[in-house]
N, C-alpha and C. Protein backbone atom coordinates (compact mmCIF):
# COMPACT_ATOMS: atom_id res chain seq x y z
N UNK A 1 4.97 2.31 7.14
CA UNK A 1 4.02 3.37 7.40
C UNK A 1 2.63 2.77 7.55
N UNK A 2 1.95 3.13 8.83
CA UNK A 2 0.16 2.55 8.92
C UNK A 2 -0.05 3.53 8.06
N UNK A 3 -1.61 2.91 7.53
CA UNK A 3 -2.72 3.70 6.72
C UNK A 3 -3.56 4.37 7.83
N UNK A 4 -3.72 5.57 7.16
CA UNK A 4 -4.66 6.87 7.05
C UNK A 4 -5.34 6.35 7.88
N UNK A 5 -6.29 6.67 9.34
CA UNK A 5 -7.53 6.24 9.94
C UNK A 5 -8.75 7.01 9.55
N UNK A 6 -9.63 6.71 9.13
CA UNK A 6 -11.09 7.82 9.85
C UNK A 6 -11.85 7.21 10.52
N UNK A 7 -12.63 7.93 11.26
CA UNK A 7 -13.37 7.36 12.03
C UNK A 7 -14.62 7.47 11.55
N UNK A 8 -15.40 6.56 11.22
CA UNK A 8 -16.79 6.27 10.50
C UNK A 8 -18.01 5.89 11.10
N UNK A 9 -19.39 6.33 11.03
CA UNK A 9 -20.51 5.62 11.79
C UNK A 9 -20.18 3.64 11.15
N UNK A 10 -20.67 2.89 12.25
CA UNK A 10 -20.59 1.48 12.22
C UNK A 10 -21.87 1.45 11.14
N UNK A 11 -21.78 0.62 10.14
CA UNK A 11 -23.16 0.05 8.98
C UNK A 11 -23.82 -0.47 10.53
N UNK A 12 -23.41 -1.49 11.25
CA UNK A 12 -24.00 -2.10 11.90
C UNK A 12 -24.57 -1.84 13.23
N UNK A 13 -23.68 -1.16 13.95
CA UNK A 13 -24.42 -0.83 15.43
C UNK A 13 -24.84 0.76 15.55
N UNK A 14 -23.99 1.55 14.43
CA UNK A 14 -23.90 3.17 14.76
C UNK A 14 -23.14 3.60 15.12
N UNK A 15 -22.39 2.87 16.48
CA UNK A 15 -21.13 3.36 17.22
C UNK A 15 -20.28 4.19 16.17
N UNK A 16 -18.91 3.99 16.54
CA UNK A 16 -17.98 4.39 15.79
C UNK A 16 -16.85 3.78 15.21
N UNK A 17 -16.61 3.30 14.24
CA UNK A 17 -15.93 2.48 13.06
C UNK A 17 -14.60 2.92 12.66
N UNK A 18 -13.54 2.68 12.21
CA UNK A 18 -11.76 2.64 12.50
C UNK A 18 -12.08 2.22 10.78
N UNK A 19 -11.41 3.40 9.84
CA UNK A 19 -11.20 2.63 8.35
C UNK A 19 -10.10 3.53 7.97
N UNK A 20 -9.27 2.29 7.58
CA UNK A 20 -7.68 2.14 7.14
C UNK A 20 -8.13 2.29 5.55
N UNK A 21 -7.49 3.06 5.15
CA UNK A 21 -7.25 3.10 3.27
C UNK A 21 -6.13 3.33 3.28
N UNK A 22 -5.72 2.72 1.76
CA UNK A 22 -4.06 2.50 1.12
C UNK A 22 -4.78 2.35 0.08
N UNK A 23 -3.77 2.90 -1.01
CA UNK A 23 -3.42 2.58 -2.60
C UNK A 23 -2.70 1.41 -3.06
N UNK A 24 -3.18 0.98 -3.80
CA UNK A 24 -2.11 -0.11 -4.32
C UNK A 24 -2.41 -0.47 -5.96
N UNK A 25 -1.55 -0.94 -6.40
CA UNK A 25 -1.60 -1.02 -8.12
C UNK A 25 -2.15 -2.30 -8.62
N UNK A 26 -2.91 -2.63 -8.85
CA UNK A 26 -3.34 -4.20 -8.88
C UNK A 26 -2.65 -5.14 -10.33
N UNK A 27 -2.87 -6.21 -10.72
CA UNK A 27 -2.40 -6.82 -11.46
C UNK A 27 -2.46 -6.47 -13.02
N UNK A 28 -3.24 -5.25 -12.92
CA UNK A 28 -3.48 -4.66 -14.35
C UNK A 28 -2.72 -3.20 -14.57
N UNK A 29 -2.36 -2.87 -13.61
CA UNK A 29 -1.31 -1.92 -13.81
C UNK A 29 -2.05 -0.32 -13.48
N UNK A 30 -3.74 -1.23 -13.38
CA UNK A 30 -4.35 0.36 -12.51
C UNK A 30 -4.53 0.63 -10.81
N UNK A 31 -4.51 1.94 -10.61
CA UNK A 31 -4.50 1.99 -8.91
C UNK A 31 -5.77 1.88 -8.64
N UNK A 32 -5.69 0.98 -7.35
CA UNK A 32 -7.33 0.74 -6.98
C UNK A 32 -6.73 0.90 -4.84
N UNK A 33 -7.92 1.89 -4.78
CA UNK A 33 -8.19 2.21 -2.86
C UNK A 33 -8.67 1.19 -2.53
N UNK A 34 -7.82 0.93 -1.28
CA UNK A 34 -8.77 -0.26 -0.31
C UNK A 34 -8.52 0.48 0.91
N UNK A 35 -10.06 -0.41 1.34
CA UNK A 35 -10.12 0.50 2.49
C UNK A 35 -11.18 -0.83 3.11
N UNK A 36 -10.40 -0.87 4.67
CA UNK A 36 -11.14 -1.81 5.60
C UNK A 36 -11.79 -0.98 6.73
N UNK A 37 -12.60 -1.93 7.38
CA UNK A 37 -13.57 -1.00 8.13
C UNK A 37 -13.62 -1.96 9.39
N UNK A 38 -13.89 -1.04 10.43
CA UNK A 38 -13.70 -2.40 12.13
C UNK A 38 -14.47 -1.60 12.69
N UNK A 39 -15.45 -2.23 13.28
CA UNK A 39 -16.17 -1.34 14.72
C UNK A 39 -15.42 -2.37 15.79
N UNK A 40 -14.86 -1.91 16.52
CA UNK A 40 -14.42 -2.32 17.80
C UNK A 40 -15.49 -2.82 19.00
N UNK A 41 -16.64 -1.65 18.87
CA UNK A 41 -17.83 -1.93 19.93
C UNK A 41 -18.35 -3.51 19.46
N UNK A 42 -18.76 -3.55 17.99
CA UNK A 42 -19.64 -4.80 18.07
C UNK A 42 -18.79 -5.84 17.04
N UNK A 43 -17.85 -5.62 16.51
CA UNK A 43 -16.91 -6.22 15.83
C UNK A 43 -17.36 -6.89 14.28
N UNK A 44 -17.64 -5.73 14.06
CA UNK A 44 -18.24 -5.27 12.01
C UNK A 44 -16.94 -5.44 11.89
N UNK A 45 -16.51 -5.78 10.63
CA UNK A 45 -15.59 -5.69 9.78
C UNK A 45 -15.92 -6.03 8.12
N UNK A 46 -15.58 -4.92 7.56
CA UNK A 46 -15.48 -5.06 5.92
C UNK A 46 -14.46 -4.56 4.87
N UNK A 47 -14.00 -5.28 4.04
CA UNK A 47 -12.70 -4.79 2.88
C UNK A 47 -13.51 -4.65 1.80
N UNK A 48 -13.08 -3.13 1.28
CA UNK A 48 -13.65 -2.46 -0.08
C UNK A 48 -12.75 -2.09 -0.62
N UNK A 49 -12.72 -2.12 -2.21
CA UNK A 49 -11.69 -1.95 -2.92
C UNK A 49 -12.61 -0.97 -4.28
N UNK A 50 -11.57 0.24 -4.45
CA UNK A 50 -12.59 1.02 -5.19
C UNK A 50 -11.46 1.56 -6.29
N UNK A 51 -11.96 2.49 -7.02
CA UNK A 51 -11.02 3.16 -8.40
C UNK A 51 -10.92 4.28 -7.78
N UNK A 52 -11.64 4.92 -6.85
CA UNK A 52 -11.85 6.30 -6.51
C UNK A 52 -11.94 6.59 -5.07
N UNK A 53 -11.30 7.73 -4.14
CA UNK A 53 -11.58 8.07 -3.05
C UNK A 53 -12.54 9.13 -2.55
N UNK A 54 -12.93 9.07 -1.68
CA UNK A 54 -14.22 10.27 -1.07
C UNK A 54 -12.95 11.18 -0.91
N UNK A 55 -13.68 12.26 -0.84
CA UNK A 55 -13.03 13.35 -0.36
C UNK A 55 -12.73 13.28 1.07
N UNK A 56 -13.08 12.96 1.66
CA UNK A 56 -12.37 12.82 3.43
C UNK A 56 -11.29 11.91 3.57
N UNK A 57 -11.72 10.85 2.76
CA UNK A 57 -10.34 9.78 2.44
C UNK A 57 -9.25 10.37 1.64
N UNK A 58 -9.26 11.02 0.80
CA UNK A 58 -8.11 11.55 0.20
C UNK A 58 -7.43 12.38 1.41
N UNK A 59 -8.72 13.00 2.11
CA UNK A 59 -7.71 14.07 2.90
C UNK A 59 -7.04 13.45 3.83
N UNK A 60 -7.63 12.44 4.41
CA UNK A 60 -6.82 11.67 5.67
C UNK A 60 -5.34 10.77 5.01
N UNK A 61 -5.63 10.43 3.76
CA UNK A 61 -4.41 10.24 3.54
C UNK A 61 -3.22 11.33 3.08
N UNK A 62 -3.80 12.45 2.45
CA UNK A 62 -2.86 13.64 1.99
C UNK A 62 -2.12 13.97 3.75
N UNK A 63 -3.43 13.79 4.63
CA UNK A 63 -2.96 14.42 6.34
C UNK A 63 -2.01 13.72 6.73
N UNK A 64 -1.92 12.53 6.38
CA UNK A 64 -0.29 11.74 6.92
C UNK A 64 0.39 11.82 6.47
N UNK A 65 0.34 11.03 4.44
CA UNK A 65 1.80 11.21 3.91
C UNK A 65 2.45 12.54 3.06
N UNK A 66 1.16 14.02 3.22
CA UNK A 66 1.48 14.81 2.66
C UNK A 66 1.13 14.96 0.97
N UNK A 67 1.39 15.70 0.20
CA UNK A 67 1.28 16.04 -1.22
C UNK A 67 2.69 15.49 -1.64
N UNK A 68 2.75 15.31 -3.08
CA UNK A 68 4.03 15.24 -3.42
C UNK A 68 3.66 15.69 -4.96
N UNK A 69 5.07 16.18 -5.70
CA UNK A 69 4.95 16.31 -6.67
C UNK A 69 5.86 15.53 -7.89
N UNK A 70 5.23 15.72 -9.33
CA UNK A 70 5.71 14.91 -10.50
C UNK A 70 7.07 16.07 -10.99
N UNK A 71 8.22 15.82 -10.80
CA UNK A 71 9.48 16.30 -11.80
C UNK A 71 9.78 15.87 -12.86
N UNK A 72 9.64 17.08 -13.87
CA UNK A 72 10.37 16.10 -15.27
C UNK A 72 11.63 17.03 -15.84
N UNK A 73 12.63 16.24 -16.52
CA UNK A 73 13.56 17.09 -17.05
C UNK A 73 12.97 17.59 -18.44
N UNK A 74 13.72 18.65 -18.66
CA UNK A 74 12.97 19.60 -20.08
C UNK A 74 12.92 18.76 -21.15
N UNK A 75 13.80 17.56 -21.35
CA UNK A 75 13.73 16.37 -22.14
C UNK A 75 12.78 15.66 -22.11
N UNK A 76 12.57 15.32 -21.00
CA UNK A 76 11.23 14.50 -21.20
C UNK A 76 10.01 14.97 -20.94
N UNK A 77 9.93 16.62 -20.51
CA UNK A 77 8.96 17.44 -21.00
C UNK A 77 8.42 17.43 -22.04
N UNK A 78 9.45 17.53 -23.06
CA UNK A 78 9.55 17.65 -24.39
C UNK A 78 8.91 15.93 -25.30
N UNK A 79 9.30 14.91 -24.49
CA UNK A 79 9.72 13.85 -25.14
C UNK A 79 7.81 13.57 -25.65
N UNK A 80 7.33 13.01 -26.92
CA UNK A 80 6.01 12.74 -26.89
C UNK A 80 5.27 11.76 -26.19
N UNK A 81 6.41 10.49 -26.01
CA UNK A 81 6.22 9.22 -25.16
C UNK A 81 5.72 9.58 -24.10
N UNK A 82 6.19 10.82 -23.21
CA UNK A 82 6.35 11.08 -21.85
C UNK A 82 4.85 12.26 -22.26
N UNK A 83 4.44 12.71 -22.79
CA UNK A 83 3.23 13.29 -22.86
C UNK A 83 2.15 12.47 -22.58
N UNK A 84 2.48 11.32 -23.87
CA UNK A 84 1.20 10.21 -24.13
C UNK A 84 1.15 9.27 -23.09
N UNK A 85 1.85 8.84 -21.88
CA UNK A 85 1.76 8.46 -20.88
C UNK A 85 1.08 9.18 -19.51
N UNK A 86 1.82 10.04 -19.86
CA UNK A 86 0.84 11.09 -18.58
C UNK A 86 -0.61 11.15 -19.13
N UNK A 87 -0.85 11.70 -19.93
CA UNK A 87 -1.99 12.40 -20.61
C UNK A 87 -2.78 11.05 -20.53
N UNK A 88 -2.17 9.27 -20.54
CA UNK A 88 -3.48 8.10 -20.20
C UNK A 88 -3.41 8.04 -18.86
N UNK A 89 -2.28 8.08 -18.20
CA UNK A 89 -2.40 7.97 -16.52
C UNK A 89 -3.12 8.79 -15.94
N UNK A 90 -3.03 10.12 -16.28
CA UNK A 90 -4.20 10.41 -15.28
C UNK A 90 -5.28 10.74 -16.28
N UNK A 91 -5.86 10.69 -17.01
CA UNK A 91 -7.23 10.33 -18.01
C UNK A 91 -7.52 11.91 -18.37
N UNK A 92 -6.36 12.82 -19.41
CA UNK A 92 -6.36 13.78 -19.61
C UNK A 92 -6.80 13.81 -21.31
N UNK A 93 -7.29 14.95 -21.76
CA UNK A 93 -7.90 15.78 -23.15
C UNK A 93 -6.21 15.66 -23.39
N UNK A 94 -6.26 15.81 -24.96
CA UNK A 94 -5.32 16.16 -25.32
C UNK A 94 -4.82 17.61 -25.18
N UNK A 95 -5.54 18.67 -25.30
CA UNK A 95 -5.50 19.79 -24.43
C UNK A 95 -5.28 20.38 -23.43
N UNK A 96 -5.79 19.26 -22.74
CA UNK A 96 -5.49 19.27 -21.02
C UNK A 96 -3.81 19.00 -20.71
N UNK A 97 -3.05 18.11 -21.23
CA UNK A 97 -1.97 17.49 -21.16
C UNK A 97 -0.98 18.70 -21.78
N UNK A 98 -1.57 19.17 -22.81
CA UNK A 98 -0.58 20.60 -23.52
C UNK A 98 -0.38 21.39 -22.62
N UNK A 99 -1.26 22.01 -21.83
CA UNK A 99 -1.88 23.35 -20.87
C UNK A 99 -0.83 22.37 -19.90
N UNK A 100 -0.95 21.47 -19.26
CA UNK A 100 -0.37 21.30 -17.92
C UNK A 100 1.54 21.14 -18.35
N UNK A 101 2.09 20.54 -19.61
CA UNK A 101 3.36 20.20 -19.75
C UNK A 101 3.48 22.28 -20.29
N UNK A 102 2.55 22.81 -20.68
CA UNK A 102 3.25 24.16 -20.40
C UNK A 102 3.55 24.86 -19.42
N UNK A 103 2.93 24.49 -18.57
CA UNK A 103 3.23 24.74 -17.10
C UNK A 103 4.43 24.26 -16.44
N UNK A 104 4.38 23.47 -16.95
CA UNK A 104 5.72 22.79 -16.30
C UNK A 104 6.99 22.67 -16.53
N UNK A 105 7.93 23.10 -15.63
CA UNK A 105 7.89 22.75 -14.18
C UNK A 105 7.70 24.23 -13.17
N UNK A 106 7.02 25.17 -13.71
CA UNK A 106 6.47 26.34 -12.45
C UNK A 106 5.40 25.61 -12.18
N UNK A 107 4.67 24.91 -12.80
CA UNK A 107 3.61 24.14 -11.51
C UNK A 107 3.68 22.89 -11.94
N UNK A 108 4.41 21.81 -10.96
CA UNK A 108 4.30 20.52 -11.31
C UNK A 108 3.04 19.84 -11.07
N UNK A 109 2.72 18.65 -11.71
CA UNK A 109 1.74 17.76 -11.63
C UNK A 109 1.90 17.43 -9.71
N UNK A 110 1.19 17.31 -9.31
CA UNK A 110 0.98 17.25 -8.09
C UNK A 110 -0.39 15.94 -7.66
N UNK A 111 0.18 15.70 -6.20
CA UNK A 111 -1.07 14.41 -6.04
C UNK A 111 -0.28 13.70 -4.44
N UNK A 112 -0.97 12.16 -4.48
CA UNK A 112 -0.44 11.59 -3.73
C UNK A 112 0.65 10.73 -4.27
N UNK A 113 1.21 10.09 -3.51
CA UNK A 113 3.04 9.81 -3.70
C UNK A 113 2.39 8.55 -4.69
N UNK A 114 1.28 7.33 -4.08
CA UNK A 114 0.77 6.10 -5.15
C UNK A 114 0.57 6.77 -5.75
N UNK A 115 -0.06 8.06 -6.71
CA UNK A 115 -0.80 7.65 -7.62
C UNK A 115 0.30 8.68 -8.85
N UNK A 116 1.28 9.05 -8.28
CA UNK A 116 2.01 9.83 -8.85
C UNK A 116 3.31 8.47 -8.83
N UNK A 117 3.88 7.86 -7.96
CA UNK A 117 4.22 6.72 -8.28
C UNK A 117 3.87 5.81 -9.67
N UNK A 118 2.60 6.06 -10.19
CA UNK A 118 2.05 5.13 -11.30
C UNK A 118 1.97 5.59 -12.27
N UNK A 119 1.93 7.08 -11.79
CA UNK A 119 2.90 8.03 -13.49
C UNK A 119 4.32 7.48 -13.38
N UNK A 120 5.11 7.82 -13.16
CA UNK A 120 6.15 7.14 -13.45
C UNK A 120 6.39 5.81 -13.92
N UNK A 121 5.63 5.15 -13.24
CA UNK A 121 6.13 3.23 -13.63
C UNK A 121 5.63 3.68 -15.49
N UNK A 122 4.25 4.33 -15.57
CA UNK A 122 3.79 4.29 -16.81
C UNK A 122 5.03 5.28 -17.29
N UNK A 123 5.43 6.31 -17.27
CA UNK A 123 6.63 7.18 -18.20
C UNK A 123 7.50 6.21 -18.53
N UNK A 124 7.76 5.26 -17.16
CA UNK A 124 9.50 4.71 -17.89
C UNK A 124 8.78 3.38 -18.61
N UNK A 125 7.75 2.93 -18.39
CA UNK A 125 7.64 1.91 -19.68
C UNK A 125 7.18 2.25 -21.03
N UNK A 126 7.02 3.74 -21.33
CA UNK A 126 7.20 4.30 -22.67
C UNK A 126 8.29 4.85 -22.85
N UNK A 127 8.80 5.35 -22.33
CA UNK A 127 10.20 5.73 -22.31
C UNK A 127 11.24 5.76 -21.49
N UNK A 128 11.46 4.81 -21.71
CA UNK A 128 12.67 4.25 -20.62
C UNK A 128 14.00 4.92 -20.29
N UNK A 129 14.17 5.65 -20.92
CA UNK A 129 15.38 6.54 -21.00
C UNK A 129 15.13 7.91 -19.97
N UNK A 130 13.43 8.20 -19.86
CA UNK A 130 12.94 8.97 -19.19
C UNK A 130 13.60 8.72 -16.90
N UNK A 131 13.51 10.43 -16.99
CA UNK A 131 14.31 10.16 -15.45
C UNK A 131 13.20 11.16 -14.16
N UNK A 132 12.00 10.70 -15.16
CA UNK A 132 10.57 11.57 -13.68
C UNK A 132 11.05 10.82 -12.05
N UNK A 133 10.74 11.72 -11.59
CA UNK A 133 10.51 11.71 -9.82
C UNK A 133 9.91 11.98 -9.55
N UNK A 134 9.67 11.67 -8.27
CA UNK A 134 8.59 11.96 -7.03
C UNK A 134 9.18 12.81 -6.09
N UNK A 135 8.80 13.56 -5.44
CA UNK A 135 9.38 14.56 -4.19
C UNK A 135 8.36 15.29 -3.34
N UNK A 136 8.49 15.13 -2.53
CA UNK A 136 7.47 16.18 -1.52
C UNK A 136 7.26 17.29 -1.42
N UNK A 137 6.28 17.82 -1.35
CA UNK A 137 5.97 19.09 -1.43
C UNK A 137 6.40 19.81 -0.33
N UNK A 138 6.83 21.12 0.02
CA UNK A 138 7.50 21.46 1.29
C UNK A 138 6.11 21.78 1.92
């Protein structure tokens, strides 16, 4: 699958600039955006690597690969491992994490497929017995 395009003013000439972003998990086990940048007219090019996406970047990537959502079985709803993992992956109150596993599964945790991907790697290395998925949103 290519990455997400937008089309961006050039830093350098003004024209118009081509920037590719992707997710990826780096050697520490957190997700970090990269995102390269090309003016074609005068031939700028730059690689940025960030913790966080703009809002136009999220959308251009939600616009290709879609939403997806987090499934858990009522077990590992239940399980505390599988709380205390979610609740550091995505940087939730302890409150916050109650309110959302009551919800669930009439409203699953929802996101992009990486970063919901990295809930999981984190669930099954607290609880390995745990069986979360990923699935697309219709």
């Amino acid at each position: 699958m290519t990455e997400p395009t937008l089309r961006v003013p050039c830093p350098d000439c003004g024209g118009t600039a081509d920037r590719d972003v992707s997710g990826q998990v780096d050697w520490s086990g957190a997700l970090r955006w990269c995102a390269e940048t090309h003016c074609a007219a005068c031939g700028f090019t730059t690689y940025a690597m960030d913790d966080v996406l703009s809002a136009a970047e999220r959308a251009a990537v939600a616009a290709q690969e879609g939403w997806f959502a987090l499934l858990l079985t009522p077990a590992d709803s239940a399980d505390p491992r599988v709380r205390s993992a979610v609740r550091h992956a995505l940087d939730l109150t302890f409150a916050q994490v109650v309110a959302m596993f009551r919800e669930c599964p009439r409203r699953p945790v929802t996101g992009l497929r990486v970063e919901l991907d990295l809930v999981v790697a984190r669930i099954r290395r607290a609880a390995p017995r745990a069986t979360p998925t990923v699935e697309p949103l219709p």
